[in-house]
Protein backbone atom coordinates (compact mmCIF):
# COMPACT_ATOMS: atom_id res chain seq x y z
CA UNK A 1 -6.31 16.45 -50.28
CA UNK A 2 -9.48 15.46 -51.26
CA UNK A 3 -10.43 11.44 -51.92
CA UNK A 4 -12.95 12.11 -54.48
CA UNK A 5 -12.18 11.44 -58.19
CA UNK A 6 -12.54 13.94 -60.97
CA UNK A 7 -13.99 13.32 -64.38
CA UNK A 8 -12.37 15.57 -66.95
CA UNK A 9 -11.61 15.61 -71.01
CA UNK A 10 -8.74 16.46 -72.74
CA UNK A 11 -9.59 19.71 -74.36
CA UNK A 12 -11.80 20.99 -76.80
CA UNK A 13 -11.42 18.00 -79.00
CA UNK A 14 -12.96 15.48 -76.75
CA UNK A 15 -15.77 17.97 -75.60
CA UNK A 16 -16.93 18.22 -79.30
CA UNK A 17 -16.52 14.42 -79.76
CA UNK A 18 -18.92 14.47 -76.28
CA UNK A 19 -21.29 17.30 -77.94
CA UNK A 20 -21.22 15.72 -81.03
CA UNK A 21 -23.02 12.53 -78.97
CA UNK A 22 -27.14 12.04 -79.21
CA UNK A 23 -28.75 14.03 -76.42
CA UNK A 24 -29.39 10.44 -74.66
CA UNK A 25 -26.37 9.11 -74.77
CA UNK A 26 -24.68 12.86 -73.69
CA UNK A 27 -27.34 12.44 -70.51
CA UNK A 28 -26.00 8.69 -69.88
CA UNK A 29 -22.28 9.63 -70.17
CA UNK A 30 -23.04 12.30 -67.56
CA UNK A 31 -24.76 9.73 -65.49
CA UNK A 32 -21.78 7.97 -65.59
CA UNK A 33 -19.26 10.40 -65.17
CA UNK A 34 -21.06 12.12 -61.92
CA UNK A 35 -21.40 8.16 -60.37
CA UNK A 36 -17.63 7.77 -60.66
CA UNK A 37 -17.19 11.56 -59.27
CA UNK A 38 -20.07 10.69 -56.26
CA UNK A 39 -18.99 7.03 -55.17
CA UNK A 40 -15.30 6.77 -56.60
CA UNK A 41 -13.89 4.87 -59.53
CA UNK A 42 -13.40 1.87 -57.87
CA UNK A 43 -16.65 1.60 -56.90
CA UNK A 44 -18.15 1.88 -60.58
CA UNK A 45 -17.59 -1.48 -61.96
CA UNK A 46 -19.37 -3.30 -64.92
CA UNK A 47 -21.19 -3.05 -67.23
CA UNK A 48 -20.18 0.88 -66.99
CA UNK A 49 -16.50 0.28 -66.82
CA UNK A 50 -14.18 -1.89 -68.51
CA UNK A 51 -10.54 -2.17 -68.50
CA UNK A 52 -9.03 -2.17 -72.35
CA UNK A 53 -4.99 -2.45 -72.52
CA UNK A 54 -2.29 -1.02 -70.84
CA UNK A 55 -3.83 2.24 -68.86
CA UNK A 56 -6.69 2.90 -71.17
CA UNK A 57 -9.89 2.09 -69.78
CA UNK A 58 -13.43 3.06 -71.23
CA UNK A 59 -16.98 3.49 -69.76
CA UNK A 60 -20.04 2.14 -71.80
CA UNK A 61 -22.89 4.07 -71.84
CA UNK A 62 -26.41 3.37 -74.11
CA UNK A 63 -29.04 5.64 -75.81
CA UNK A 64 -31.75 5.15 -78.43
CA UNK A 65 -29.20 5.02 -81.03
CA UNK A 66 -27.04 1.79 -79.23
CA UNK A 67 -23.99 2.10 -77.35
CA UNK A 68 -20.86 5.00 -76.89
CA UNK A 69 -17.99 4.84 -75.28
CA UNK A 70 -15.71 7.22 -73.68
CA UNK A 71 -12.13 5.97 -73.28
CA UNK A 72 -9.70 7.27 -70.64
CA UNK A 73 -6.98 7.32 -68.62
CA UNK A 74 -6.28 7.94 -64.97
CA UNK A 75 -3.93 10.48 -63.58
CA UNK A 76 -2.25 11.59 -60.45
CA UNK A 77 -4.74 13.31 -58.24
CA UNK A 78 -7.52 10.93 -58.59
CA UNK A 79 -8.66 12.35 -62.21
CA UNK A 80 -10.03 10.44 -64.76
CA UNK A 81 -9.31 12.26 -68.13
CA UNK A 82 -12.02 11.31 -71.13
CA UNK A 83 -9.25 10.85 -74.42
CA UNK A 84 -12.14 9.81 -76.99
CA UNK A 85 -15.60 9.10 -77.51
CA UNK A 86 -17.40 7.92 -79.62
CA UNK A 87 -20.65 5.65 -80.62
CA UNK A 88 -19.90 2.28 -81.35
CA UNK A 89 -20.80 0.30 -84.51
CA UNK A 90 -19.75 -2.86 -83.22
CA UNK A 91 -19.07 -4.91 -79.90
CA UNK A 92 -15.81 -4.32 -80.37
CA UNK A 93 -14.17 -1.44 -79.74
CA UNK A 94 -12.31 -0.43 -83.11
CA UNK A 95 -7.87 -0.71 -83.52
CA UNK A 96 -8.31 3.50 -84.93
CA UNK A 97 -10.27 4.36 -81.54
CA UNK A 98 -7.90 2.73 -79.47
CA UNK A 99 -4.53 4.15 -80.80
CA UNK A 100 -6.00 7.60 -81.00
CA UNK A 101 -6.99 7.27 -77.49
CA UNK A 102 -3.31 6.10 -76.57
CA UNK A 103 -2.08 8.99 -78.52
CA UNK A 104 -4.23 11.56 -77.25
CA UNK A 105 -3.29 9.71 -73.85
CA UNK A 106 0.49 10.44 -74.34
CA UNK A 107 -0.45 14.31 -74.11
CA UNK A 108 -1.23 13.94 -70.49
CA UNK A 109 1.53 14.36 -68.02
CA UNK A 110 0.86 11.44 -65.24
């Protein structure tokens, strides 16, 4: 069994949310997703990672453009499974993103 985490998405809705990003901020979520996969979750703390409610979490990541998020759960196996990105508009992260993300979250069996 390995000890190293795995970054995933959801499906093909999440990796068009992710393609759908600026090129910069695509490169920075990347950055962050292959830190997390190279030194473990626990490891990648703030400003990258930030816990939101209940077992959604989301990573911050910036570009030219300002700030994205991807939000995510964990799962068995030491995965961490991308439910919804998007860029942000303000420094809060927006009601609508988060119960999509605990919606699309219910999908995955833990």
């Amino acid at each position: 069994m390995s000890m190293n985490w795995t970054v995933e998405t959801l499906g093909p809705i999440v990796d068009a949310e992710i393609a759908a990003l600026p090129a910069d901020m695509q490169a920075a979520f990347l950055r962050v997703a292959e830190r997390i996969e190279a030194v473990g979750l626990e490891r990648v703390g703030a400003p990258h990672i930030k816990h939101l409610q209940d077992k959604l979490w989301e990573m911050r990541f910036n570009g030219r453009d300002g700030i994205a998020r991807a939000l995510y759960v964990t799962a068995i196996g030491r995965r961490v499974i991308v439910v919804h990105t998007f860029v942000e508009k303000t420094q809060k992260t927006p009601r609508a993103a988060l119960k999509l993300a605990e919606q699309r979250a219910k999908e995955i069996s833990s």
